[in-house]
Protein backbone atom coordinates (compact mmCIF):
# COMPACT_ATOMS: atom_id res chain seq x y z
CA UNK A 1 23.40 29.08 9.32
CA UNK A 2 23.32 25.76 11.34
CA UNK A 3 22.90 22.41 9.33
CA UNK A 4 19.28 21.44 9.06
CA UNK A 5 18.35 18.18 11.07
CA UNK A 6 17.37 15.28 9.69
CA UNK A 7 13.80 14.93 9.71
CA UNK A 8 12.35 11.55 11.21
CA UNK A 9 8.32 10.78 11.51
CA UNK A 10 6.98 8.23 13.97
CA UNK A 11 4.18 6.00 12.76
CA UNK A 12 1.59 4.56 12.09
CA UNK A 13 -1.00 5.19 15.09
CA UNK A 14 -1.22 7.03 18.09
CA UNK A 15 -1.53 4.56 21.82
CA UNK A 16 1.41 2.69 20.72
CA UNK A 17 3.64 3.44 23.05
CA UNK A 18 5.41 6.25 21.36
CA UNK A 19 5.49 8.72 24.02
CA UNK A 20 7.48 6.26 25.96
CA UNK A 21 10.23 6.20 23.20
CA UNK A 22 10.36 9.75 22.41
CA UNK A 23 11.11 10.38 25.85
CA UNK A 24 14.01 8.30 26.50
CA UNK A 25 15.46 9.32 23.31
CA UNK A 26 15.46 12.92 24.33
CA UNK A 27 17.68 12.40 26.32
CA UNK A 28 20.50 12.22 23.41
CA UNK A 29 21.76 15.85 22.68
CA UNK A 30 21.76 14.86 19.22
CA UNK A 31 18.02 14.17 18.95
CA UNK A 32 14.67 16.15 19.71
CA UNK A 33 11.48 15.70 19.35
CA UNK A 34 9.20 17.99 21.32
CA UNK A 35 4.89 17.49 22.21
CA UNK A 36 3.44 16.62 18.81
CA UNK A 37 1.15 19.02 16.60
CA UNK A 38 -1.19 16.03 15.32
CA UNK A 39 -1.11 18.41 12.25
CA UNK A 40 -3.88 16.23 10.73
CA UNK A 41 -6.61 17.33 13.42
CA UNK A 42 -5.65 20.56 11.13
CA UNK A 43 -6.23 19.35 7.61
CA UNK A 44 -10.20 20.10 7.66
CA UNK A 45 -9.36 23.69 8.08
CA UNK A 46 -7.04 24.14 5.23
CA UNK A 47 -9.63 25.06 2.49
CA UNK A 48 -10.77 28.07 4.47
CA UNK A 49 -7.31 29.70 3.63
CA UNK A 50 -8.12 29.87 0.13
CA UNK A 51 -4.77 29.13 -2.19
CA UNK A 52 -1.47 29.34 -0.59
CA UNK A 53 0.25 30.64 -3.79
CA UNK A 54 -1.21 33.98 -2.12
CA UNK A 55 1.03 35.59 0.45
CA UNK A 56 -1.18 36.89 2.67
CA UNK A 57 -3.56 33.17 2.51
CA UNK A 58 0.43 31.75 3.90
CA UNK A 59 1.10 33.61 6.38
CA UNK A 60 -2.17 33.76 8.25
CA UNK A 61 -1.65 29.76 8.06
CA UNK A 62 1.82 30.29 9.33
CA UNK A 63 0.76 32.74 12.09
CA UNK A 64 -2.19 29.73 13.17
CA UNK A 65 -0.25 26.93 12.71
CA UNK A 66 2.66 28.74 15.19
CA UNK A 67 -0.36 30.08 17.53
CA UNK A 68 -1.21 26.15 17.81
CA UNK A 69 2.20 25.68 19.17
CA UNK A 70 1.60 28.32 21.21
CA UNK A 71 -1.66 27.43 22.80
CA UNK A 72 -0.25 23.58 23.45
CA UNK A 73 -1.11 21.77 26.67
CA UNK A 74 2.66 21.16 26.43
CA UNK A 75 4.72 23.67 25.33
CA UNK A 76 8.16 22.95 23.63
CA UNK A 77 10.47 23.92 26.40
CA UNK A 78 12.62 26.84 25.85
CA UNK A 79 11.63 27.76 21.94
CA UNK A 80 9.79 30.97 20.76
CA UNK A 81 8.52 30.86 16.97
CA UNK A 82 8.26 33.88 14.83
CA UNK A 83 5.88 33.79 12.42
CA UNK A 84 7.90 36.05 10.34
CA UNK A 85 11.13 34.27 10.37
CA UNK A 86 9.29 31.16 9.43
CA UNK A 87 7.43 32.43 6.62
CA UNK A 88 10.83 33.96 5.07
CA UNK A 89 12.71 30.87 5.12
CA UNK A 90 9.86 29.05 3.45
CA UNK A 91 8.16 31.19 1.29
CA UNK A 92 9.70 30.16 -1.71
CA UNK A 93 9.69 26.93 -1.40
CA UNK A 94 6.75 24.73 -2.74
CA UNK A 95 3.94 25.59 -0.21
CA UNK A 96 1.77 22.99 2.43
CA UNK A 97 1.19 23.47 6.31
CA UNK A 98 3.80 20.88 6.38
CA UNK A 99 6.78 22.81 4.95
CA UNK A 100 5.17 25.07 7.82
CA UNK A 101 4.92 22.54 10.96
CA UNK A 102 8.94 20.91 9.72
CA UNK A 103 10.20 24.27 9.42
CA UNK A 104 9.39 24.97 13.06
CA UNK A 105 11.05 21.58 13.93
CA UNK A 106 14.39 22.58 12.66
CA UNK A 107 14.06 25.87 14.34
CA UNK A 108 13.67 24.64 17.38
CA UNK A 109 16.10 21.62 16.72
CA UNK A 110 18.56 23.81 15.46
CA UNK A 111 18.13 26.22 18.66
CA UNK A 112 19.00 22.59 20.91
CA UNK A 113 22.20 22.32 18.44
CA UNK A 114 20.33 18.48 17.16
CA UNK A 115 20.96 16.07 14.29
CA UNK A 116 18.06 14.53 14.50
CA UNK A 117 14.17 16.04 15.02
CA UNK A 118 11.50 13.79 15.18
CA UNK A 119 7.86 14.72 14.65
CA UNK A 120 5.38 12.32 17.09
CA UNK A 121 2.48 13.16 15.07
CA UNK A 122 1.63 9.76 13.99
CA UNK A 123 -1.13 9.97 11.86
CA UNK A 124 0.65 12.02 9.42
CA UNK A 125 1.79 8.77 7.91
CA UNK A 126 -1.42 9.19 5.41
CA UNK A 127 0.55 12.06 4.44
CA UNK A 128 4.32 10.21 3.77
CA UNK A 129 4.74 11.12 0.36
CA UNK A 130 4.08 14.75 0.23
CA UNK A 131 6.74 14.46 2.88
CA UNK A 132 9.01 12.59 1.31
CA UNK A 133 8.72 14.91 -1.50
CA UNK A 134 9.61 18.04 0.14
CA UNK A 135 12.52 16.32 2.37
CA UNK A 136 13.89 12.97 0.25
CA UNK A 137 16.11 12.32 3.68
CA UNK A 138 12.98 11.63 5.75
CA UNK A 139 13.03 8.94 8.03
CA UNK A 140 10.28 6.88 9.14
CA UNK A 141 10.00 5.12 12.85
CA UNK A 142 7.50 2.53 12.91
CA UNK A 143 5.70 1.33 15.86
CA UNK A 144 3.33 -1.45 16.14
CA UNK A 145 1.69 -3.19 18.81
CA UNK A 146 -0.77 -5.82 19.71
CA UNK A 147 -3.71 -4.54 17.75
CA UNK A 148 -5.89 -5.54 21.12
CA UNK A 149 -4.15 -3.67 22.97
CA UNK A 150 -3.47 -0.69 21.10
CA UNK A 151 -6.98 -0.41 19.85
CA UNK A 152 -8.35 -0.78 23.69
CA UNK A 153 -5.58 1.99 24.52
CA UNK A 154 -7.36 4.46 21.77
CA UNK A 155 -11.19 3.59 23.21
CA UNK A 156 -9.77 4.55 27.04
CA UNK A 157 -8.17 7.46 25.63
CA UNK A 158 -10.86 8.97 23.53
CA UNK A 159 -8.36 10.29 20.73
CA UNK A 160 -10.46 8.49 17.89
CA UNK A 161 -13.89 6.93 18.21
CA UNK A 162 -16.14 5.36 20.73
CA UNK A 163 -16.65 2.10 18.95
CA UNK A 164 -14.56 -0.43 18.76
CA UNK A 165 -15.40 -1.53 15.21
CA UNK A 166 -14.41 2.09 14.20
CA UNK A 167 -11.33 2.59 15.62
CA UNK A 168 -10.35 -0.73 14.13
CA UNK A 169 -10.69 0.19 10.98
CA UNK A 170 -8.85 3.19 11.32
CA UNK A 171 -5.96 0.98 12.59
CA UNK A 172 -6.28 -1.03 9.65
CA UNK A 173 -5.82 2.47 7.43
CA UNK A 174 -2.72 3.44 9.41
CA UNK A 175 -1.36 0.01 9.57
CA UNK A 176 -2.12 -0.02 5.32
CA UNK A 177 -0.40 3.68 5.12
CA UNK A 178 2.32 2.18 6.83
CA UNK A 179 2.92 -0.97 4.83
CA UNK A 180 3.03 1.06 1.76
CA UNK A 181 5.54 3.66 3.00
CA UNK A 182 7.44 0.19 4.04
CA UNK A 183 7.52 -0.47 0.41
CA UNK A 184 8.54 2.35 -1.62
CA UNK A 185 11.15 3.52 0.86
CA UNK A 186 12.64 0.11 2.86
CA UNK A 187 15.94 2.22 3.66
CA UNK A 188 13.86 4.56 5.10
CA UNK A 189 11.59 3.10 7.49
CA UNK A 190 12.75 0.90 10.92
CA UNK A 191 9.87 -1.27 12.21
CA UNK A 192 9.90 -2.60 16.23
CA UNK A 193 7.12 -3.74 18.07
CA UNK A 194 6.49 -2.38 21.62
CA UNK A 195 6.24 -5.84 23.24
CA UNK A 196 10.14 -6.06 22.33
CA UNK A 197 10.72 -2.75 23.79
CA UNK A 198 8.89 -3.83 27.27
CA UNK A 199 10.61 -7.02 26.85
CA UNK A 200 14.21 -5.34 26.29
CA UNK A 201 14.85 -1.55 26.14
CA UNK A 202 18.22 -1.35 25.56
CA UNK A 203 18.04 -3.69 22.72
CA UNK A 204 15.42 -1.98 21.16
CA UNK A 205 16.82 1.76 22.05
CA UNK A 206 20.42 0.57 20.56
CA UNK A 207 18.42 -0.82 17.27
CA UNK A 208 16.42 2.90 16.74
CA UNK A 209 19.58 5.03 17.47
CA UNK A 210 21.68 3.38 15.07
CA UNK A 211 19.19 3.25 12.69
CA UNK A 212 19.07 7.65 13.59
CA UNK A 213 22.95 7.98 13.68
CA UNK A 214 22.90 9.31 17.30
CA UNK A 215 24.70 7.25 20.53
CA UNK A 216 22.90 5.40 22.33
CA UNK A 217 22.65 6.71 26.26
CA UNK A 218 22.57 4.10 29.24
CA UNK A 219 20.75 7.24 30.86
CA UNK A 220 17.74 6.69 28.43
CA UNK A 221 17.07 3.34 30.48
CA UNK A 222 16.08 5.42 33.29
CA UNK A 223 13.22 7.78 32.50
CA UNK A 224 12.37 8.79 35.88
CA UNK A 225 15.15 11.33 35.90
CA UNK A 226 13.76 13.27 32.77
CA UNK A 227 12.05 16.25 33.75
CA UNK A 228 9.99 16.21 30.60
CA UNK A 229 8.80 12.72 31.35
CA UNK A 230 7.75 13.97 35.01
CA UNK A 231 5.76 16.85 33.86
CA UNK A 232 3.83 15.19 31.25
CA UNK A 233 2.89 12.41 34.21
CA UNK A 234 1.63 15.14 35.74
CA UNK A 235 -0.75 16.47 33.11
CA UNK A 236 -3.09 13.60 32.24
CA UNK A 237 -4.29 10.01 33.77
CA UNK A 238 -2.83 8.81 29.87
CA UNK A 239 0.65 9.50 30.43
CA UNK A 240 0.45 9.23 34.15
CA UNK A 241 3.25 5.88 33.39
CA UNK A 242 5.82 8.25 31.28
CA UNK A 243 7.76 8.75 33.93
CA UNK A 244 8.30 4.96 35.31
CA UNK A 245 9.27 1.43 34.03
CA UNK A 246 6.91 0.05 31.70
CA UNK A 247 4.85 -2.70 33.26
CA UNK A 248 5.17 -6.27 31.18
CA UNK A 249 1.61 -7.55 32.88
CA UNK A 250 0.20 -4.45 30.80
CA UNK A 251 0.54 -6.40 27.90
CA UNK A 252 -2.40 -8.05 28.42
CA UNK A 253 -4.88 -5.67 29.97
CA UNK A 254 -7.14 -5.45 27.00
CA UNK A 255 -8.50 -9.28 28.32
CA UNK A 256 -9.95 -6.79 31.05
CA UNK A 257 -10.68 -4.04 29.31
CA UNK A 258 -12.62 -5.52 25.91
CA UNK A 259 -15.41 -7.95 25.37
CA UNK A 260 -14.52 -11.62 24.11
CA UNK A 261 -16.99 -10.03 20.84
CA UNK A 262 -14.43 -7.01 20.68
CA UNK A 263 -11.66 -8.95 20.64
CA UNK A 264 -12.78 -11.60 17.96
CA UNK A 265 -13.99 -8.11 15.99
CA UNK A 266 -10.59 -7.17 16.46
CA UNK A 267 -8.58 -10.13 15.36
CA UNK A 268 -10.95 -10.92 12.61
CA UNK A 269 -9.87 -7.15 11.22
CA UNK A 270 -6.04 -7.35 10.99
């Protein structure tokens, strides 16, 4: 049986950027990291499964959890799950939709012959140490950026709230969650900013594959040849950038975007 990966989580916060560095590092052979699950939108369901120490209460969550794969917007290119498989390989391990939602990672990293998977569900930071306890070689990526920006990102994109003051304080938790996996696990967790990415890619691409063990490419400075990266552009006014040069004058389009009262709300909050 193939090695398992290593499994990395990006954090904190979702509008940070992140698609534009999961991209570019696919293009390493040695890394993958397919569309994200945002397992969390999940979590409110669980209790309707009853306890999973029951067989049958597992594998219905396996069969879901691999049907949400399944039903994606954006399908994980070239990778069929068996619900089956999975639940054999995991059933006797200590039981959470997360052994569930990793488990399919390695399958399908394992199927791309990877070293590294990385899951781009962000929010699952609030969920870091039920991770680290089932895998104690978890990595963490940490991505921050200009609160003002970032927060103005989630409003436009209607992934959390439509009030500012509410999606600030759910920054703030994420940001918090963050922090506190930065302190119990400092080997474990890189932290860049995405202004330093805009500012220098390579730099910042060099820094995050050494701290993954895999090479860095000069092909990942170039996203416009990824295929994935052209598709997704495709999909959705959000990600309609993924497949070109980030813009630096982007940085500050939240000065458009918010009020000088969301702003002060904003800055007053971190």
């Amino acid at each position: 049986m193939p090695q398992r990966p290593r499994p990395v989580l990006m954090t904190p916060i979702r509008r940070c950027g992140s698609h534009a560095l999961r991209l570019r590092l696919n293009f390493s052979n040695e890394f993958y990291s397919p569309y994200p699950l945002h397992i969390v939108e999940f979590m409110p369901l669980l209790p309707l499964y009853g306890a999973l120490s029951k067989d049958f209460n597992y594998f219905q969550l396996v069969i879901d959890v691999v049907g949400l794969q399944a039903a994606t917007m954006v399908k994980w290119d070239g990778i069929s799950l068996d619900p089956v498989v999975i639940f054999e390989r995991i059933k006797d391990r200590p039981r959470s939709i997360h052994a569930i939602t990793w488990e399919m990672l390695f399958l399908a990293g394992q199927k791309h012959q990877t070293k590294v998977v990385m899951d781009k569900s962000l929010d699952s930071v609030h969920y870091a140490n039920e991770l680290m306890a089932l895998f104690d070689d978890m990595l963490f990526l940490n991505v921050v950026r200009d609160p003002r920006a970032q927060i103005s990102s989630i409003y436009r994109a209607i992934i959390h709230d439509f009030d500012t003051l509410l999606n600030t304080q759910t920054w703030v938790k994420a940001h918090d969650a963050a922090r506190a996996v930065e302190l119990a696990y400092p080997e474990r967790v890189l932290t860049i900013r995405y202004e330093d990415f805009i500012q220098s890619q390579a730099a910042v691409l060099k820094k995050i594959c050494q701290f993954l063990g895999i090479p860095f490419l000069a092909a990942m400075l170039d996203v416009s040849q990824s295929r994935e990266a052209q598709g997704l552009s495709g999909l959705s006014n959000l990600w309609a950038t993924n497949s070109s040069q980030p813009i630096p004058a982007n940085v500050d389009k939240f000065k458009k975007d918010l009020s000088i009262e969301e702003i002060r709300l904003i800055e007053m909050s971190e």
